[in-house]
Protein backbone atom coordinates (compact mmCIF):
# COMPACT_ATOMS: atom_id res chain seq x y z
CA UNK A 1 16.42 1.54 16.65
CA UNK A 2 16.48 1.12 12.98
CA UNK A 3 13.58 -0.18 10.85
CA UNK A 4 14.86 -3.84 10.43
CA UNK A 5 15.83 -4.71 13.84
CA UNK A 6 12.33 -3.22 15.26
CA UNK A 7 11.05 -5.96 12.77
CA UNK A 8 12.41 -8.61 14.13
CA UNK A 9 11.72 -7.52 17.84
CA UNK A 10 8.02 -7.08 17.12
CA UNK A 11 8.24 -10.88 15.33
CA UNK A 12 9.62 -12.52 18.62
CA UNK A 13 7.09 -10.87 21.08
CA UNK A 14 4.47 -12.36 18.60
CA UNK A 15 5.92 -16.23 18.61
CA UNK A 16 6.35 -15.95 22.29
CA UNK A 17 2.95 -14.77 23.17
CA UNK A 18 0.99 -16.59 20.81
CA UNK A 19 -0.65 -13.81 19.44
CA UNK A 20 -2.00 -14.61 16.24
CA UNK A 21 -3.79 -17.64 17.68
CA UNK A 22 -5.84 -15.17 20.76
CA UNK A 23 -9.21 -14.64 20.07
CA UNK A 24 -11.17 -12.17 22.04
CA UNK A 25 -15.01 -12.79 21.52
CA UNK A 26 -14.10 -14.90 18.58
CA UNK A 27 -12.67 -11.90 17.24
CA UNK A 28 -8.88 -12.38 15.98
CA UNK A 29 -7.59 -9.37 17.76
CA UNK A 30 -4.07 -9.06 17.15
CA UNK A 31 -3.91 -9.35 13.15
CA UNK A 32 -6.80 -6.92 12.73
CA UNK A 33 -4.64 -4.29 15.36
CA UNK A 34 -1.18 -5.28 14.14
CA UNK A 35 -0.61 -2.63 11.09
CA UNK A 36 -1.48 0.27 13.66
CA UNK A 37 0.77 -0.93 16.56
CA UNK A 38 3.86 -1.51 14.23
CA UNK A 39 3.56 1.92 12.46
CA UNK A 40 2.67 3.88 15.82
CA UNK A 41 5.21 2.59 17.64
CA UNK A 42 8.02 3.00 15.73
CA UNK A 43 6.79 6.62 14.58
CA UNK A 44 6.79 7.40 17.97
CA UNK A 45 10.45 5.82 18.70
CA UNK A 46 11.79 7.59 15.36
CA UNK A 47 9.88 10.79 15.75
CA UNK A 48 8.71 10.10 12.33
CA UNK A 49 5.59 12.75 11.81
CA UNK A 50 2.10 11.35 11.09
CA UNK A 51 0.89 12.55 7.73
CA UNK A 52 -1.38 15.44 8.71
CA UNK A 53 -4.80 15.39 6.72
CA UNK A 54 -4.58 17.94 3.67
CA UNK A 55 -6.53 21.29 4.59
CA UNK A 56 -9.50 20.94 2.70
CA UNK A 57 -12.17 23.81 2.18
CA UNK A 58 -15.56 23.23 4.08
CA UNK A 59 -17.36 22.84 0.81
CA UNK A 60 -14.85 20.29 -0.37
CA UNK A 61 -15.48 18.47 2.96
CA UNK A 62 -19.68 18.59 2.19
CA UNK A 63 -18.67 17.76 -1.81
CA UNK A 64 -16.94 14.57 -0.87
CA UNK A 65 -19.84 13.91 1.68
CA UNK A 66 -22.94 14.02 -0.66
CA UNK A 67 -20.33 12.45 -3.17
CA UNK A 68 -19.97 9.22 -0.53
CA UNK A 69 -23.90 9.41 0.10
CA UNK A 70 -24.37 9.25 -3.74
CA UNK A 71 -22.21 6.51 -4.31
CA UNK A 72 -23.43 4.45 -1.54
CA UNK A 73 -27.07 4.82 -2.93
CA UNK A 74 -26.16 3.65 -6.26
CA UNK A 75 -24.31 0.02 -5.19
CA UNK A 76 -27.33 -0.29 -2.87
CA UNK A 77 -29.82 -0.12 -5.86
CA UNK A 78 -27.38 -2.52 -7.96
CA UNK A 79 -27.15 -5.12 -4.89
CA UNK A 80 -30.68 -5.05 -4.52
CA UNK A 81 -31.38 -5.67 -8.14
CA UNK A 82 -28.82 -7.09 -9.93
CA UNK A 83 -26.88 -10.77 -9.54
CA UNK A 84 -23.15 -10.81 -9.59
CA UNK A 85 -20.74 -13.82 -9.60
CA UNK A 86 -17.61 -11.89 -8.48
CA UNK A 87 -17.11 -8.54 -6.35
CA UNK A 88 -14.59 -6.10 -7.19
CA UNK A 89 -13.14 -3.36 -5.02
CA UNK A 90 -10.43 -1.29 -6.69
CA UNK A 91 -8.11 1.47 -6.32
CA UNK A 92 -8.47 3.86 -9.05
CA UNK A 93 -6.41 6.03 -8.19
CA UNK A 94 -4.46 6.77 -11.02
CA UNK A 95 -5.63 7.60 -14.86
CA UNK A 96 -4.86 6.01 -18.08
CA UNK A 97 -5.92 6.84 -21.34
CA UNK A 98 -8.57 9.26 -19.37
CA UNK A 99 -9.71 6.83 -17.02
CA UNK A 100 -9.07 5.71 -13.57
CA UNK A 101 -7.19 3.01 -13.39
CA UNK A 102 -6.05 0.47 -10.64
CA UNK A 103 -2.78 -1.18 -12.13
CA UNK A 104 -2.77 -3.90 -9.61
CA UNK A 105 -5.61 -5.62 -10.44
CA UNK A 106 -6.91 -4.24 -13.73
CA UNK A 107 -5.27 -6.65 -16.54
CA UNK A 108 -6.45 -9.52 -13.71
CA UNK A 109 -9.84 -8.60 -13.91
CA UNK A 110 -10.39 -8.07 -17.49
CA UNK A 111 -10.08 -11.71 -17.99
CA UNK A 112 -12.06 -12.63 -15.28
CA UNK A 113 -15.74 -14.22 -16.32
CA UNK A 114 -19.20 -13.99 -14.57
CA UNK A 115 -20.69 -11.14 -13.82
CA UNK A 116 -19.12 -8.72 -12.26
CA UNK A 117 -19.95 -5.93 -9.54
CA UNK A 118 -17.21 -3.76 -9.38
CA UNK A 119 -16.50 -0.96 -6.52
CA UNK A 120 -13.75 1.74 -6.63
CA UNK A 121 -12.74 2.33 -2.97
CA UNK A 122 -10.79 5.33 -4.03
CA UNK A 123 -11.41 8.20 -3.99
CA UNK A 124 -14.84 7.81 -1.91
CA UNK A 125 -14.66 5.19 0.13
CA UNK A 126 -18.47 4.72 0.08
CA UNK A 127 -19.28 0.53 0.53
CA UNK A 128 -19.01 -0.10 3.99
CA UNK A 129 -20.11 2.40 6.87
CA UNK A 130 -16.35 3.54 8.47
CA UNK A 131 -18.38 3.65 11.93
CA UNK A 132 -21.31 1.58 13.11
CA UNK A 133 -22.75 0.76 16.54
CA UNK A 134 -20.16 -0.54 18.38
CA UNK A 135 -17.60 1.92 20.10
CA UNK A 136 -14.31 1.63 21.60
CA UNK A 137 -16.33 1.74 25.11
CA UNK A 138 -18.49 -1.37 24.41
CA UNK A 139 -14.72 -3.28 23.63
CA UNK A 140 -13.05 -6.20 26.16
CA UNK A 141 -9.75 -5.33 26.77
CA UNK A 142 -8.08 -8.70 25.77
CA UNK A 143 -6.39 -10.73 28.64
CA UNK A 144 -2.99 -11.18 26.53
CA UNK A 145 -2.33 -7.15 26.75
CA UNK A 146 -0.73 -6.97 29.79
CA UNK A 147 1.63 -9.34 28.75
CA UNK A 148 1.80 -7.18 25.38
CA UNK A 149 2.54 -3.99 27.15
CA UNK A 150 5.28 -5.85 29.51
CA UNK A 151 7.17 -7.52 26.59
CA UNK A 152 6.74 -4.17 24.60
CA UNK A 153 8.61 -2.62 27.29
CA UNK A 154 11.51 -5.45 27.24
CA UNK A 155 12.28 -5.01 23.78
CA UNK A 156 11.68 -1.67 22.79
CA UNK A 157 12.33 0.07 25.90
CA UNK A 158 9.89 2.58 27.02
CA UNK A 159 10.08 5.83 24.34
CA UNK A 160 6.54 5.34 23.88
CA UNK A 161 2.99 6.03 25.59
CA UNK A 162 1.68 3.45 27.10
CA UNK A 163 -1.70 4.68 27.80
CA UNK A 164 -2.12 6.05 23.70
CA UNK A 165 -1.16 2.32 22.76
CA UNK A 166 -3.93 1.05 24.79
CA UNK A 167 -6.37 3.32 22.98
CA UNK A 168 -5.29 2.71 19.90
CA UNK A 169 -5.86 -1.18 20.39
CA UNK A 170 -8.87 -0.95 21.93
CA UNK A 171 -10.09 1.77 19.04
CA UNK A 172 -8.69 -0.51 16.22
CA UNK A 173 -10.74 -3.56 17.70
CA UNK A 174 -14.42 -1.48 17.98
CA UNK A 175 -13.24 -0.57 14.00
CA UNK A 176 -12.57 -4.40 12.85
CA UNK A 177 -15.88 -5.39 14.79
CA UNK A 178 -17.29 -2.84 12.91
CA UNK A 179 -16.38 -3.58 9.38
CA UNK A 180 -16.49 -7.21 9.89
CA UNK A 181 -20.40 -6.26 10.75
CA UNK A 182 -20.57 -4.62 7.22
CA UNK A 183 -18.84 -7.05 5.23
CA UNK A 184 -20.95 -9.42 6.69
CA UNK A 185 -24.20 -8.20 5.06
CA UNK A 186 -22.66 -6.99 2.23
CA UNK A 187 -21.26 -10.72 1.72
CA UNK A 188 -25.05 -11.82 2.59
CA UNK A 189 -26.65 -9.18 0.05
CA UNK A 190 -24.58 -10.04 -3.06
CA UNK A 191 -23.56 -13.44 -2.60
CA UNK A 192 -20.56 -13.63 -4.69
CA UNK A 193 -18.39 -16.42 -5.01
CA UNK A 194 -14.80 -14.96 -5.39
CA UNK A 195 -13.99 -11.36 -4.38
CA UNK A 196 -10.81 -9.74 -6.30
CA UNK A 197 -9.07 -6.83 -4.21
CA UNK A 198 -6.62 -4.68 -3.97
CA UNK A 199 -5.80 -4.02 0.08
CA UNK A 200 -4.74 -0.34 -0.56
CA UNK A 201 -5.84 -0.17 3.20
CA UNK A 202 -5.98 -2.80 6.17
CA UNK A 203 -8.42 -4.41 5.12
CA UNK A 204 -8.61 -7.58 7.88
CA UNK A 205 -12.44 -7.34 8.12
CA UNK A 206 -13.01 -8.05 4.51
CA UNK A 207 -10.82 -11.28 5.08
CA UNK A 208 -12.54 -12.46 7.93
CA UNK A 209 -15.81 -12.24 7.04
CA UNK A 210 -14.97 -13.36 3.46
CA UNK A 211 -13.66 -16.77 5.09
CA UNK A 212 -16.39 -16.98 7.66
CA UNK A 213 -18.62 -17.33 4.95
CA UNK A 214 -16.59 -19.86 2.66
CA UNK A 215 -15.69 -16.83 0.01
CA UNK A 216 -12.52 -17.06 -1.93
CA UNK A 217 -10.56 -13.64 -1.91
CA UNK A 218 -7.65 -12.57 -4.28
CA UNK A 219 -5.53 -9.80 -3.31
CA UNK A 220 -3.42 -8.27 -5.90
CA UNK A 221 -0.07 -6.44 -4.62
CA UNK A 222 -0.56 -2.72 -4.47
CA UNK A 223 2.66 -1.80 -4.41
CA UNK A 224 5.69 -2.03 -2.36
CA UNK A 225 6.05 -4.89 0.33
CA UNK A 226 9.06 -6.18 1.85
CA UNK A 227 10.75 -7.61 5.14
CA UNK A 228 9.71 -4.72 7.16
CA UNK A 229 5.89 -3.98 5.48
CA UNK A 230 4.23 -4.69 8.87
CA UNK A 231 0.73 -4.98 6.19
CA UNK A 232 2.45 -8.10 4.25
CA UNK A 233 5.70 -8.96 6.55
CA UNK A 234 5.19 -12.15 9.16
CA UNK A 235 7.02 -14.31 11.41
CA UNK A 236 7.97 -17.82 8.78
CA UNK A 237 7.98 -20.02 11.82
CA UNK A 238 4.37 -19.62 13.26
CA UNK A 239 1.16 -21.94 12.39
CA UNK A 240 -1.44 -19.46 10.44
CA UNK A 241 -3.48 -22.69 9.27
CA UNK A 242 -6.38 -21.62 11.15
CA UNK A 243 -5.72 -17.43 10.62
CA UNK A 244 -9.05 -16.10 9.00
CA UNK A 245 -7.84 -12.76 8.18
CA UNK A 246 -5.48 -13.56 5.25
CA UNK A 247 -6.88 -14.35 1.28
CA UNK A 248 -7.25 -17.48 -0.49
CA UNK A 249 -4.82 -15.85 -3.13
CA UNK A 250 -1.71 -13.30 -3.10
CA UNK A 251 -0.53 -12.17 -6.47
CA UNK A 252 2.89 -10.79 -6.68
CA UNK A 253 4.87 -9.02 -9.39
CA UNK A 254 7.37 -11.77 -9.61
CA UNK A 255 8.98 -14.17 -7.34
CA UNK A 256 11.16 -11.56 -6.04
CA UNK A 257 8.49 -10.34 -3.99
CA UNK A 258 8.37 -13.97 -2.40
CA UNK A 259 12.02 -13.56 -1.27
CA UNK A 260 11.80 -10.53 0.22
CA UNK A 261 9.12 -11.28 2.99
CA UNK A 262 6.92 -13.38 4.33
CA UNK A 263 3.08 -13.18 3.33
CA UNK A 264 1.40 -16.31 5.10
CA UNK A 265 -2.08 -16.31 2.46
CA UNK A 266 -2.93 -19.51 1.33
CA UNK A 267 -1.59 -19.22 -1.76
CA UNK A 268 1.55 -16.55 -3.26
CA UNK A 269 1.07 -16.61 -7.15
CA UNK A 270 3.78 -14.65 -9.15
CA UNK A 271 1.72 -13.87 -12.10
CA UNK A 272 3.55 -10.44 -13.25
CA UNK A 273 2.19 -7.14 -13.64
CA UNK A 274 2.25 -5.06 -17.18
CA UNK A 275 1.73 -2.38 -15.92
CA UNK A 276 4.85 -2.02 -13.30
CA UNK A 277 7.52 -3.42 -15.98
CA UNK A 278 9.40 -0.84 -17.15
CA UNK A 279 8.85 -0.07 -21.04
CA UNK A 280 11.03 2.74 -21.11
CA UNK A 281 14.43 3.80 -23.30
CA UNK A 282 17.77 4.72 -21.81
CA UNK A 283 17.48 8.49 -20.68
CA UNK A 284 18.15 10.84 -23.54
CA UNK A 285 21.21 12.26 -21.53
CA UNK A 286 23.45 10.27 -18.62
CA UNK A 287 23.21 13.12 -16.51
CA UNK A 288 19.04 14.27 -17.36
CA UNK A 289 16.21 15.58 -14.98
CA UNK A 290 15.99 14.13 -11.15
CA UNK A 291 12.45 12.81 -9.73
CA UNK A 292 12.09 12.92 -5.84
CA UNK A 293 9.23 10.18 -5.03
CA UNK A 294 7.02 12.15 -2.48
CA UNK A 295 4.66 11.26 0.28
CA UNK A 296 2.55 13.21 3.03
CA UNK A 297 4.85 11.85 6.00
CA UNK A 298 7.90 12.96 4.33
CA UNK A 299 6.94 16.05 2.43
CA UNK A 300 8.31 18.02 5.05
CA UNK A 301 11.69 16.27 5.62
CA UNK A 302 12.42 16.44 1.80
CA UNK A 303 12.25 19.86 1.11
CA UNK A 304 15.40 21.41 2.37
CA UNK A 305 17.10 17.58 -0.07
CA UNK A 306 15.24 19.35 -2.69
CA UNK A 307 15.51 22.77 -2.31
CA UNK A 308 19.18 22.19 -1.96
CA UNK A 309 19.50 20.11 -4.63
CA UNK A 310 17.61 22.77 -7.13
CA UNK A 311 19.91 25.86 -5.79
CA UNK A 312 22.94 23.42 -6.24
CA UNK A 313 22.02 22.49 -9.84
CA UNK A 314 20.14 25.19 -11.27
CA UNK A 315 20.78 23.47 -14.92
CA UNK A 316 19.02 20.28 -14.02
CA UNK A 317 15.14 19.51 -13.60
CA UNK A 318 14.15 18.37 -10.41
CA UNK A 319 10.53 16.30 -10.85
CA UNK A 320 8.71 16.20 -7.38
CA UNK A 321 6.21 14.10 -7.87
CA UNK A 322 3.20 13.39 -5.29
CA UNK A 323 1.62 10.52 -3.61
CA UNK A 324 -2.49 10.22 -4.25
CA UNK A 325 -2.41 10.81 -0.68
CA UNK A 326 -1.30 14.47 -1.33
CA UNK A 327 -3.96 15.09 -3.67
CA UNK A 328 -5.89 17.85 -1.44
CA UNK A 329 -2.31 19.18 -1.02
CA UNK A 330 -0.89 19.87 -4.57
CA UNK A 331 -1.65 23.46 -5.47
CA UNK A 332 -0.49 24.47 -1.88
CA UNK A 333 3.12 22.55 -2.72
CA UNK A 334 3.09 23.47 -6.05
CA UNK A 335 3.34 27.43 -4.40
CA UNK A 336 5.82 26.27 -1.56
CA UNK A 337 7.85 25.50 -4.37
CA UNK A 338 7.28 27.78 -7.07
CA UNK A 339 10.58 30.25 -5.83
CA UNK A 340 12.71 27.19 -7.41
CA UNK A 341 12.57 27.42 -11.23
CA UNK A 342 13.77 24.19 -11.98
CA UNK A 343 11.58 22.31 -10.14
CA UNK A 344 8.11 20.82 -11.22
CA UNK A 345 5.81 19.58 -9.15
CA UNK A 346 3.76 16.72 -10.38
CA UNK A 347 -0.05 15.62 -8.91
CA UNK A 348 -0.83 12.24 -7.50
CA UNK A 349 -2.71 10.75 -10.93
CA UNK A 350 0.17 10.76 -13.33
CA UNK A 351 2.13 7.49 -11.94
CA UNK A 352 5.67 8.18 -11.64
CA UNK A 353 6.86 5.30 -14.13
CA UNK A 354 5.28 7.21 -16.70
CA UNK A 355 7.76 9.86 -15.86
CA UNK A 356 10.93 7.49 -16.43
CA UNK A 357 11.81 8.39 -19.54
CA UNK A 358 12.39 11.82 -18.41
CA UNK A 359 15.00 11.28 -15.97
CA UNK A 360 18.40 9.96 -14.80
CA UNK A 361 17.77 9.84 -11.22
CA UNK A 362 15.26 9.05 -8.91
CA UNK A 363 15.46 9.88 -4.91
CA UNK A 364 12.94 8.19 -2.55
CA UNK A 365 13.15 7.87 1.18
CA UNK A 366 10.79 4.23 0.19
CA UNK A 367 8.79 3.35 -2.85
CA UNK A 368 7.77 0.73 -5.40
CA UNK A 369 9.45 3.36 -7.86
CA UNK A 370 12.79 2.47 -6.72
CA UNK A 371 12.60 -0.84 -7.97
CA UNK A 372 10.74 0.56 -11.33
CA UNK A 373 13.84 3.08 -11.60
CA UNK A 374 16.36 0.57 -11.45
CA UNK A 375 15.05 -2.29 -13.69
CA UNK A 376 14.61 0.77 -16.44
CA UNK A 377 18.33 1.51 -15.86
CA UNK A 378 18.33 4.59 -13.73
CA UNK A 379 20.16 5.14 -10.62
CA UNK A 380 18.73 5.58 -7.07
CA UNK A 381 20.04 7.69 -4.37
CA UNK A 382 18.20 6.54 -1.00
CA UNK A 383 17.64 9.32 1.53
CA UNK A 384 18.41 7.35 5.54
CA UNK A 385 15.39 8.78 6.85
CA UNK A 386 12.73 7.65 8.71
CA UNK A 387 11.49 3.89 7.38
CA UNK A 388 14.41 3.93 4.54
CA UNK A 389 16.02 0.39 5.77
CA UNK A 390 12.17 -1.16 3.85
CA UNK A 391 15.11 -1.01 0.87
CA UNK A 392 18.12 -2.81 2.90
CA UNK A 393 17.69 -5.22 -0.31
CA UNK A 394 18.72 -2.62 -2.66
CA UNK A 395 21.43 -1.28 -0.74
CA UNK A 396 24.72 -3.40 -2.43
CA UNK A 397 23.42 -2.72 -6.16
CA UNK A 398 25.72 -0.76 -8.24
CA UNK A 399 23.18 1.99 -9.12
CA UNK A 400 22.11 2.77 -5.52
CA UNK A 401 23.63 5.14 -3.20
CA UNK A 402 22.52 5.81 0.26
CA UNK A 403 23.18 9.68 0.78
CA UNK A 404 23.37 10.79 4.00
CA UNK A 405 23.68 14.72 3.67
CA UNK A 406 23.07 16.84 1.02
CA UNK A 407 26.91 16.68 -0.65
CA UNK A 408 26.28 13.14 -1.05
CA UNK A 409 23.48 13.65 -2.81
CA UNK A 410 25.02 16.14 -5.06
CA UNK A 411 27.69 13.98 -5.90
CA UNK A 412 25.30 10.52 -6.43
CA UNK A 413 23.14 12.70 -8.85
CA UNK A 414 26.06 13.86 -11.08
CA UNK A 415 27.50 10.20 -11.76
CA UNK A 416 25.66 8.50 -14.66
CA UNK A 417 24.35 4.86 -14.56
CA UNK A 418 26.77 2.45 -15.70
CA UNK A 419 24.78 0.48 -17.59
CA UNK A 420 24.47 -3.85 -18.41
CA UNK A 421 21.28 -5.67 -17.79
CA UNK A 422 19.46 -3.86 -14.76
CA UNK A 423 18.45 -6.65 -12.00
CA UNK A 424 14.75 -8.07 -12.56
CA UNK A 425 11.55 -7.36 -9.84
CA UNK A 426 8.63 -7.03 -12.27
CA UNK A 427 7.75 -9.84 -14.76
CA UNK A 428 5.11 -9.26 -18.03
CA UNK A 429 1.55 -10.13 -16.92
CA UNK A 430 0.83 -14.41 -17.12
CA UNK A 431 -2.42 -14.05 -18.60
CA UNK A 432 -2.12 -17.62 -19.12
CA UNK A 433 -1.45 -18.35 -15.31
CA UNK A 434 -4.33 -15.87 -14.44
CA UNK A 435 -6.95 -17.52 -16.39
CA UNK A 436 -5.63 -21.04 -15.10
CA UNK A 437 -7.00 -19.37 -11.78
CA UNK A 438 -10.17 -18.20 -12.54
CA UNK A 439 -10.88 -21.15 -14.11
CA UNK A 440 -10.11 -23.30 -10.92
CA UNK A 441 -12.04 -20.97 -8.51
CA UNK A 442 -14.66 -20.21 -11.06
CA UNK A 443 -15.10 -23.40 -13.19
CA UNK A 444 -18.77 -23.22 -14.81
CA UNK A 445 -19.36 -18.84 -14.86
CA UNK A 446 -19.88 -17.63 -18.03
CA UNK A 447 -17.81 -14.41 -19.64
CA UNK A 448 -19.53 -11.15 -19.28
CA UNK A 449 -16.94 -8.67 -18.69
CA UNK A 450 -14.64 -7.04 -16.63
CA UNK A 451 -13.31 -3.76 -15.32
CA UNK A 452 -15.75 -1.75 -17.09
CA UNK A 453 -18.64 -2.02 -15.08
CA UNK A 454 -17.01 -0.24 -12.53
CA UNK A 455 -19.04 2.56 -10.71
């Protein structure tokens, strides 16, 4: 079952069984659960592999430990003693101009007055305990999962295990009780009175408690969302006035973002993003260096599309260039790879639009970089794998090709763009629009600074 028609499936069990407006315990079950059950399913239909952890040394393991311990001392001491209008969470995860940077959110927040207290979730995530006192034992089953696992069954057929779905619901509500728990009396200790965030996880406990305590949250797009993003993807036709688990505030990249899918927060706000528009030049050659777009799920079914590639065109650069998530993983590619000459393996903090001028091509399986790539002019070659119908949108442009073996990939890589004006996704930051904003949600708090406070 492909990507898009899963979607929909998914969507039409959820109108018919009411399961955004089920509560178990007061607890909105579904929406804090939802992200897991979408991506575990269909991995298990599509035999997609989970991204296995990167083999980290023991003392790497303690390192990042003490590291979370320190961190988690340090905005203690600063709640405790200091006063803050607005709470940040970011995620650096990239660097620019020698510092970690969170291109999301950062030109946002630098205009953004009051005092700020500002916490990278990335790479320690250190504010909130990931495990507390209530386990998946202590959890209600709610009533409605019967019904879930009965309609499940209807649509999708039954290529999946029952039992592990159970688990994972049950495990995924003890986790949201959790965090909601320490939101809540992080909310109590610093008070603020808008929180800015980036959701580079699920973050559905930070929502909830945020609106059971009348707090204002703006969530800045990440990255990549679409009609099939189970994170930022909903039903249109279902009532979420009375859904606690969504911010005051979504700002997009453009409008396009708003076309594509379905975000039900009270409020979509194209405001643009500087950072994502593409500043780059034509390539210096129609036919220049290739960047692959990795990922931990798909490292391992790219490498015989890359390897093959490389032995096929030993005269062209291939760039493969990593997710943050294969951070732990890059020296131990970078050898995997080395017996290919032409190939250079690039780590996780170097974001791949910096690396635009440098190519022609760019091949993803799905990524914000395909859009990037084809508003600077480049052409795309889509690899049908695993969740590669997220781009369905792209497929008709004139500078994509969806390759489905390795010839066709050849072939896609050796014609040049065509050039004209590339189609639009990213507009220039609305500074103008953003401080419009803060000024409406923040109306007498004086300027102090911004993104430079951050710990």
């Amino acid at each position: 079952m492909e990507l898009d028609e899963f979607t929909e499936r998914m969507f039409s069990i959820e109108r018919r069984l009411g399961l955004f407006a089920d509560r178990l315990d007061g607890l909105p079950w579904w929406d804090a659960v939802r992200y897991d059950v979408y991506t575990s399913l269909y991995r298990e239909m599509s035999a997609l592999p989970g991204a296995k952890p990167d083999a980290r040394s023991l003392l790497s393991r303690l390192g990042g430990r003490v590291m979370r311990g320190w961190l988690s001392f340090l905005l203690q001491l600063r709640v405790r003693f200091g006063r803050y209008d607005v709470l940040v969470l970011r995620a650096a995860r990239q660097l620019r101009d020698g510092k970690l940077s969170d291109p999301a959110i950062d030109d946002f927040i630098s205009l953004c007055p009051g005092r700020l207290l500002t916490i990278n979730t990335s790479p320690h995530y250190h504010h909130i305990l990931r495990a507390s006192s209530v386990s998946a034992q202590a959890i209600r089953v709610p009533a409605l999962i019967q019904e879930l696992i009965e309609a499940l069954h209807s649509e999708l057929g039954s290529s999946w295990d029952e039992d592990r779905l159970r688990a994972l619901i049950v495990a995924g509500i003890a986790q949201f009780e959790n965090a909601t728990i320490a939101y809540r009396k992080l909310f109590a200790r610093v008070r603020p009175r808008l929180v800015i965030m980036t959701q580079n996880g699920m973050e559905k406990a930070l929502f909830f408690a945020a609106n059971e305590a009348g707090i204002r949250v703006i969530e800045g797009q990440h990255g990549l969302i679409g009609a099939t993003h189970p994170a930022y993807a909903y039903p249109r036709d279902v009532d979420y006035q009375h859904s606690p688990t969504f911010p005051a505030v979504f700002l997009e990249f453009s409008s396009h973002w708003a076309r594509s899918c379905f975000y039900p927060a009270g409020r979509c706000l194209p405001i643009g993003n500087d950072h994502f528009v593409p500043g780059v030049s034509p390539p210096s050659k129609p036919l220049s260096a290739i960047m692959f777009v990795a990922s931990a799920p798909y490292h391992v079914a790219m490498l015989p599309w890359v390897t093959g590639l490389a032995a096929a065109l030993p005269h062209r650069e291939l760039i493969y260039k990593l997710h943050p998530g294969q951070r732990f993983a890059t020296e131990a590619i970078r050898r995997e790879l080395s017996p290919w000459q032409n190939i250079r393996v690039v780590d996780a903090s170097l974001p791949a639009r910096a690396l635009l001028a440098e190519v022609s091509h760019v091949v993803v399986i799905q990524s914000t970089v395909a859009l990037e790539a084809l508003q600077s002019g480049r052409r795309v070659c889509i690899l049908p794998l695993f969740e590669y119908r997220t781009h369905t949108d792209l497929f008709d442009l004139r500078e994509v090709a969806v390759t489905g073996d390795i010839e066709q990939l050849i072939a896609a890589v050796n014609v040049a763009a065509a050039g004209g004006d590339p189609p639009t996704f990213f507009d220039p930051f609305d500074a103008q629009a953003a401080m419009r904003l803060l000024s409406d949600l923040l109306p007498s708090a004086r300027r102090f600074g911004g993104p430079d406070q951050a710990n």
